[in-house]
C-alpha atoms as a PDB file:
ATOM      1  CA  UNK A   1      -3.371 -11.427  58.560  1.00  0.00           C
ATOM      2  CA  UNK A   2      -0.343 -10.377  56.841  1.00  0.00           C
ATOM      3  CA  UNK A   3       0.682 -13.822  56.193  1.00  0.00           C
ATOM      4  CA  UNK A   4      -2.150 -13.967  53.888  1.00  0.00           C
ATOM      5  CA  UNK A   5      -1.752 -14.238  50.051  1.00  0.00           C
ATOM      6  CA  UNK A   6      -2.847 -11.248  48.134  1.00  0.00           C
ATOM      7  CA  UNK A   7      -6.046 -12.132  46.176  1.00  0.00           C
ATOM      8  CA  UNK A   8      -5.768 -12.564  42.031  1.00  0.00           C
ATOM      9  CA  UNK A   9      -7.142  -9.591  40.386  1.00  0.00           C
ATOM     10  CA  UNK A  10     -10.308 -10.375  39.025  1.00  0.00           C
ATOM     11  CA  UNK A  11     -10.252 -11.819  35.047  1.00  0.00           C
ATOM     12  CA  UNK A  12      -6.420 -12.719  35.478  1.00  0.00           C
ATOM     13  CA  UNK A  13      -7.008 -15.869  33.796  1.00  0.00           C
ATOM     14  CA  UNK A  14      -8.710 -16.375  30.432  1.00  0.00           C
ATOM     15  CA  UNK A  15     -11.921 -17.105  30.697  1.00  0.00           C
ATOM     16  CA  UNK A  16     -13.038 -20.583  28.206  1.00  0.00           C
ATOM     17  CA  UNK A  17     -15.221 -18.149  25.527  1.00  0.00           C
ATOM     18  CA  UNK A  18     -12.103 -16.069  25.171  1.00  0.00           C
ATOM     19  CA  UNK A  19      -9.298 -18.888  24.618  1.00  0.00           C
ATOM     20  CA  UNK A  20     -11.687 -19.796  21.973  1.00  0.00           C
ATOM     21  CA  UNK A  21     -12.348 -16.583  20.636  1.00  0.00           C
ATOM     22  CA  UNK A  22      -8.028 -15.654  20.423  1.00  0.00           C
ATOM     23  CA  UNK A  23      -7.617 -19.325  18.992  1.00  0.00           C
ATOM     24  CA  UNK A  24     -10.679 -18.272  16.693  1.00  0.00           C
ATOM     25  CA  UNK A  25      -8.450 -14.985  14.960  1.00  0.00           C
ATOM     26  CA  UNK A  26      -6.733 -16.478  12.883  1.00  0.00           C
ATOM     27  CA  UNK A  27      -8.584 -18.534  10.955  1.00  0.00           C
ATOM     28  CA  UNK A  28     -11.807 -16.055  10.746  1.00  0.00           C
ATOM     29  CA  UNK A  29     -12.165 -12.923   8.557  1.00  0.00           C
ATOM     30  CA  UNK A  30     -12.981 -10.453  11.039  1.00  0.00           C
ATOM     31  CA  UNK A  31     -13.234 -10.352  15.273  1.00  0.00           C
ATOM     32  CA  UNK A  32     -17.338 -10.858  14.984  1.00  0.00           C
ATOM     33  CA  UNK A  33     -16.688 -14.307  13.251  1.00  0.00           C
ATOM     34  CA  UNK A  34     -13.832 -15.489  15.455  1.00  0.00           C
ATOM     35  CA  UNK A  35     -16.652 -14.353  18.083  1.00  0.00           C
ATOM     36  CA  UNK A  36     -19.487 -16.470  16.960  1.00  0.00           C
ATOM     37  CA  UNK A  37     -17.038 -19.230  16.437  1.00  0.00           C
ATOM     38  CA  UNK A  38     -16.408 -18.925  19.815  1.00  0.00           C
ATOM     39  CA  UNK A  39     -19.920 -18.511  21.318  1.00  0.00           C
ATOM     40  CA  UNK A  40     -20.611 -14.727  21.861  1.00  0.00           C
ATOM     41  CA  UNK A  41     -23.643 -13.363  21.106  1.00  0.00           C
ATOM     42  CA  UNK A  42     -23.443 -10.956  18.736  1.00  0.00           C
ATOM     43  CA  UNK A  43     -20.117  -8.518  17.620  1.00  0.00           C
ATOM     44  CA  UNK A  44     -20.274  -6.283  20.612  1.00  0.00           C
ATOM     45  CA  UNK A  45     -19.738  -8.963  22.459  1.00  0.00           C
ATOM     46  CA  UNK A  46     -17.099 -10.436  20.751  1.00  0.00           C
ATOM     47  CA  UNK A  47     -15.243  -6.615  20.102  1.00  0.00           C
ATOM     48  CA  UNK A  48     -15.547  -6.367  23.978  1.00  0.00           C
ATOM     49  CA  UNK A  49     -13.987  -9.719  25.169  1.00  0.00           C
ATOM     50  CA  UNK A  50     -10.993  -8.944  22.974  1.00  0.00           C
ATOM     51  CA  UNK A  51     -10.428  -5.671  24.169  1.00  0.00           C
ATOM     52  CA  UNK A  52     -10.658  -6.784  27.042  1.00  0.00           C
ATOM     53  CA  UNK A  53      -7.866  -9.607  26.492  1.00  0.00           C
ATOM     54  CA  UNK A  54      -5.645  -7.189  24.694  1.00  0.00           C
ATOM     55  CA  UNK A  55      -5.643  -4.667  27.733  1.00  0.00           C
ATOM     56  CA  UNK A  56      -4.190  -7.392  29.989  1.00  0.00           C
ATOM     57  CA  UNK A  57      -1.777  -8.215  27.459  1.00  0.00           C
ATOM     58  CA  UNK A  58       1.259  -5.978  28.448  1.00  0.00           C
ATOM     59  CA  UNK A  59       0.698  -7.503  31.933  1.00  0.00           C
ATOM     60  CA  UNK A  60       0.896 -10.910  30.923  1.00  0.00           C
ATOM     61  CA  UNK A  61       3.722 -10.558  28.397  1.00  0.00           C
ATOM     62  CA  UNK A  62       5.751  -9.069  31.642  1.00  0.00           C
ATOM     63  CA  UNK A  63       5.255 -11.482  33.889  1.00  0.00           C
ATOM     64  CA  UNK A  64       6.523 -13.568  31.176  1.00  0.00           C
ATOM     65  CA  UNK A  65       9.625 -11.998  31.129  1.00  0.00           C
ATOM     66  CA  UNK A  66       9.147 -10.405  27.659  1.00  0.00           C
ATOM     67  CA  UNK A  67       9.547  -6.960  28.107  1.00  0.00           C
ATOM     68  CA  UNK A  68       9.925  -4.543  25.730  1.00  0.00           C
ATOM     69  CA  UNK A  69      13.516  -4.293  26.166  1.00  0.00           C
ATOM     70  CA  UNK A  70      13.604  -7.789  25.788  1.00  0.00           C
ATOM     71  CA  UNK A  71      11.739  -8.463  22.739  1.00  0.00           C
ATOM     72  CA  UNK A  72      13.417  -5.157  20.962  1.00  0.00           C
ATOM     73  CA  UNK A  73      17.239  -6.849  22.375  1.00  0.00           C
ATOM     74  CA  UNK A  74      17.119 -10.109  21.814  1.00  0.00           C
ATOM     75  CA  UNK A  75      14.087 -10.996  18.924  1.00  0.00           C
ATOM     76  CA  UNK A  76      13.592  -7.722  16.893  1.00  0.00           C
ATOM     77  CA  UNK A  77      17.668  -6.912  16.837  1.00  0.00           C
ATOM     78  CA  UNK A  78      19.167 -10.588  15.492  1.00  0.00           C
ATOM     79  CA  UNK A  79      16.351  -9.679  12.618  1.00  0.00           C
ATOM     80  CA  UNK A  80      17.267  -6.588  11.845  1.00  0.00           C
ATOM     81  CA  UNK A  81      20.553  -8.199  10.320  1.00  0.00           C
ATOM     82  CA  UNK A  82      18.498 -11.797   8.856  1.00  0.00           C
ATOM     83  CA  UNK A  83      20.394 -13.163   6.228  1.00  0.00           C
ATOM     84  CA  UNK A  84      19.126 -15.794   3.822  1.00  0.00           C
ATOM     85  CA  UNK A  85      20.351 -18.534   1.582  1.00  0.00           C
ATOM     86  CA  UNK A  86      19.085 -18.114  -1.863  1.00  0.00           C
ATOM     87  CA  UNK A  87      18.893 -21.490  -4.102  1.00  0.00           C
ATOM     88  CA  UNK A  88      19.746 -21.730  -8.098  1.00  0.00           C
ATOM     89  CA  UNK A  89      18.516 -24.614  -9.793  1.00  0.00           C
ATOM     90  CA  UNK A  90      17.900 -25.622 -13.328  1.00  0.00           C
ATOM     91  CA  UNK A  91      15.986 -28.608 -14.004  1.00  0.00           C
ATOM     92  CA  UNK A  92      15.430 -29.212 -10.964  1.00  0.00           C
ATOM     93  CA  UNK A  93      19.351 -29.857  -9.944  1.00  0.00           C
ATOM     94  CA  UNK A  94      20.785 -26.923  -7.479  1.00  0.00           C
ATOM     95  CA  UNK A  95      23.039 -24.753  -9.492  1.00  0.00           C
ATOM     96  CA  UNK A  96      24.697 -22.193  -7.386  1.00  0.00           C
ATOM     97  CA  UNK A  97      23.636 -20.609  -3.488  1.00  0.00           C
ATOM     98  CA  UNK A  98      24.537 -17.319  -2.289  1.00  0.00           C
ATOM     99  CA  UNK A  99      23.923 -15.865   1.444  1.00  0.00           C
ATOM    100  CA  UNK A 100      22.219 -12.420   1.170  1.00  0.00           C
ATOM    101  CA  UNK A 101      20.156 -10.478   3.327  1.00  0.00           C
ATOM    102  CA  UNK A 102      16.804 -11.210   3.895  1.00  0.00           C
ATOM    103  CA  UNK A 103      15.205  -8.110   2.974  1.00  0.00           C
ATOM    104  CA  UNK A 104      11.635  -8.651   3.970  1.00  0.00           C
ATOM    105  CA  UNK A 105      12.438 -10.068   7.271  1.00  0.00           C
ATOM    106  CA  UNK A 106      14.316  -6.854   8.088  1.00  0.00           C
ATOM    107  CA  UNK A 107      11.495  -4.644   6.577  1.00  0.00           C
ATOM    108  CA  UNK A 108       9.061  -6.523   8.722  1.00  0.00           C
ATOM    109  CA  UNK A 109      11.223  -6.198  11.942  1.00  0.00           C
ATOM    110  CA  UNK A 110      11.085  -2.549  10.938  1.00  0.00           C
ATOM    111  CA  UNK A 111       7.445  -2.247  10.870  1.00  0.00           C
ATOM    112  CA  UNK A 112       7.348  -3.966  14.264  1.00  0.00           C
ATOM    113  CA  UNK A 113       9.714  -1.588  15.587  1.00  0.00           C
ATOM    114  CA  UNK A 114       7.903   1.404  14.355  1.00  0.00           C
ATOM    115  CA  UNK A 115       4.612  -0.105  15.791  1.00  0.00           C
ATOM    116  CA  UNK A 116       5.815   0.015  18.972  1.00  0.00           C
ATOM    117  CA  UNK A 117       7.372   3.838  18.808  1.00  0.00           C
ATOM    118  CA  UNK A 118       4.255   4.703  17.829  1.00  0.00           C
ATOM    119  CA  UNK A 119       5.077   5.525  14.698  1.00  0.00           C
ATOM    120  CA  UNK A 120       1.583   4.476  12.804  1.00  0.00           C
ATOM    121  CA  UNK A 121      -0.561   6.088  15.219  1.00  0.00           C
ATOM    122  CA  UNK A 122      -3.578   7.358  13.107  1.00  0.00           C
ATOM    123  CA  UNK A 123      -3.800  11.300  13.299  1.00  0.00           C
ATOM    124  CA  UNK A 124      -6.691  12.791  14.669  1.00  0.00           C
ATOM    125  CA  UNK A 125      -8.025  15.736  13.384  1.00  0.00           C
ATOM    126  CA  UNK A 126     -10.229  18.301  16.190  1.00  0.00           C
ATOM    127  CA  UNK A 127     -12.949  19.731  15.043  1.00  0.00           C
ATOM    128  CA  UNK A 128     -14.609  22.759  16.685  1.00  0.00           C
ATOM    129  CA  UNK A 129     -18.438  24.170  16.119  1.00  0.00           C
ATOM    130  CA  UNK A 130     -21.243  24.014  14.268  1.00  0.00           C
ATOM    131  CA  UNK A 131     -20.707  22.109  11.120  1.00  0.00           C
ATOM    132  CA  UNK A 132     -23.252  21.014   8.715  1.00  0.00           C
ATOM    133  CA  UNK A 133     -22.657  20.035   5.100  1.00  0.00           C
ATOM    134  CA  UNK A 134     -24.632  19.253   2.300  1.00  0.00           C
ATOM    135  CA  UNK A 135     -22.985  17.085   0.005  1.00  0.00           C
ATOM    136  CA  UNK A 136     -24.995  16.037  -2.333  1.00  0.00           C
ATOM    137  CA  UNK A 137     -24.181  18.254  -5.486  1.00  0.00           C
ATOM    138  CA  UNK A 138     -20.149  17.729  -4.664  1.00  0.00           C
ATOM    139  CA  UNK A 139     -18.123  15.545  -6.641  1.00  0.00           C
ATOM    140  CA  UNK A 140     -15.641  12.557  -5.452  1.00  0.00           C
ATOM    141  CA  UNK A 141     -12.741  14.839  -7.031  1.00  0.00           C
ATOM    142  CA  UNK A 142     -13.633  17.734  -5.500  1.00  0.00           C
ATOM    143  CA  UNK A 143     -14.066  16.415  -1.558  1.00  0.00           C
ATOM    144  CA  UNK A 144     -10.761  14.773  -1.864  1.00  0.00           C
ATOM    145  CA  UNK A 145      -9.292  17.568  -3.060  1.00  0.00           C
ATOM    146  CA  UNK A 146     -10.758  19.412   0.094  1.00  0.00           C
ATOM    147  CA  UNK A 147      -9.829  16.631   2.382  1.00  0.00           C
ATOM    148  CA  UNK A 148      -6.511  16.797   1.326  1.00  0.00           C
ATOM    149  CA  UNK A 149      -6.211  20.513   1.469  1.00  0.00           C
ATOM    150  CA  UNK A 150      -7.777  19.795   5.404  1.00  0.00           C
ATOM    151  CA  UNK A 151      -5.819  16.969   6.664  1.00  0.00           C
ATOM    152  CA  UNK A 152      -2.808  17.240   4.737  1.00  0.00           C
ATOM    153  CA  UNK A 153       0.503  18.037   6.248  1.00  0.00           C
ATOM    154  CA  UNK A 154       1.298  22.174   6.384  1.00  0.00           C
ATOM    155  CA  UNK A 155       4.299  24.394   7.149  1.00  0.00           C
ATOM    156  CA  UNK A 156       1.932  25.624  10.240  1.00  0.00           C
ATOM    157  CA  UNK A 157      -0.910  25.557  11.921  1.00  0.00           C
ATOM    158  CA  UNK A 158      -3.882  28.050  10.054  1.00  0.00           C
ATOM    159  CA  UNK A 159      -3.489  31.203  12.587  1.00  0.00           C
ATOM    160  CA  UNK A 160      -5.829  33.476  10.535  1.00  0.00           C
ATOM    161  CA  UNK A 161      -9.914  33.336   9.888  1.00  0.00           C
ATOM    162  CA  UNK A 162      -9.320  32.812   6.593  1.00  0.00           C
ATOM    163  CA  UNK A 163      -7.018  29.997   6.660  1.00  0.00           C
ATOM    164  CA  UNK A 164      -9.273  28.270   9.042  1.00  0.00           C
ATOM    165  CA  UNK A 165     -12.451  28.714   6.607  1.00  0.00           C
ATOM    166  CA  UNK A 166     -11.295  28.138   3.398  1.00  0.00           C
ATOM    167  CA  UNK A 167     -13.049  30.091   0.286  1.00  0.00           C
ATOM    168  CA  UNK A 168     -13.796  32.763   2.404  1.00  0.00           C
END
């Protein structure tokens, strides 16, 4: 019996509606088009499969062999120092090049990099209580103004009653 080979874990492989729907992305506006493209019923559906696809993705990518050290070594590193050559022309007949660095590619490979530190993680704000509002009479200036005063980045956390209900 222990010569037997372990069993797959169940949805290792794509399943036909799901290749569709991840070849679907790109070319659709949102994940409930790419999901009707690709046969699901309705956007819950469609939100579901790809979750589920996406949670098997850091599985997949290391079987693969592209780990995170990897990727960050040999793809997002080389980019971090892209140069470019840049082309002057006039009429159509090629002046001048120069080899300079390619800005945006670096800026990009520094957005992937702080994607994957975690450094765009949305921030969550708690809430505790009974809350009810009416909002009605309250202009668009002055809840942004109080939104801002709420979420917005302090020196510390409100310790007293007062800081914690504000106009009090």
């Amino acid at each position: 019996m222990a010569d037997k080979e372990p069993k797959k874990a169940k949805g290792e492989k794509l399943t036909l509606k799901q290749k569709k729907l991840i070849e679907a992305l790109p070319t659709s506006d949102s994940v409930a088009e790419a999901g009707e493209k690709a046969g699901y019923y309705d956007r819950k559906t469609a939100h579901r499969a790809l979750k589920s696809v996406s949670e098997r993705a850091p599985e997949v990518l290391e079987r693969l062999g592209l780990t995170i050290e990897h990727v960050a070594d040999k793809c997002l590193r080389p980019l971090l120092e892209a140069r470019e050559t840049k082309f002057f022309a006039n009429a159509g007949i090629v002046l001048d090049t120069r080899e300079v660095e390619a800005l945006d590619i670096r800026i990009r490979a520094i957005e992937v990099w702080a994607r994957l530190m975690g450094a765009y993680a949305s921030q969550k704000v708690q809430l505790s209580g009974d809350l009810s509002l009416d909002l009605n009479h309250v202009s668009d200036d002055d809840l942004d103004r109080l939104i801002s005063q709420l979420t917005g980045p302090g020196p510390s956390k409100p310790t007293s009653e007062a800081a914690t209900h504000p106009g009090t």
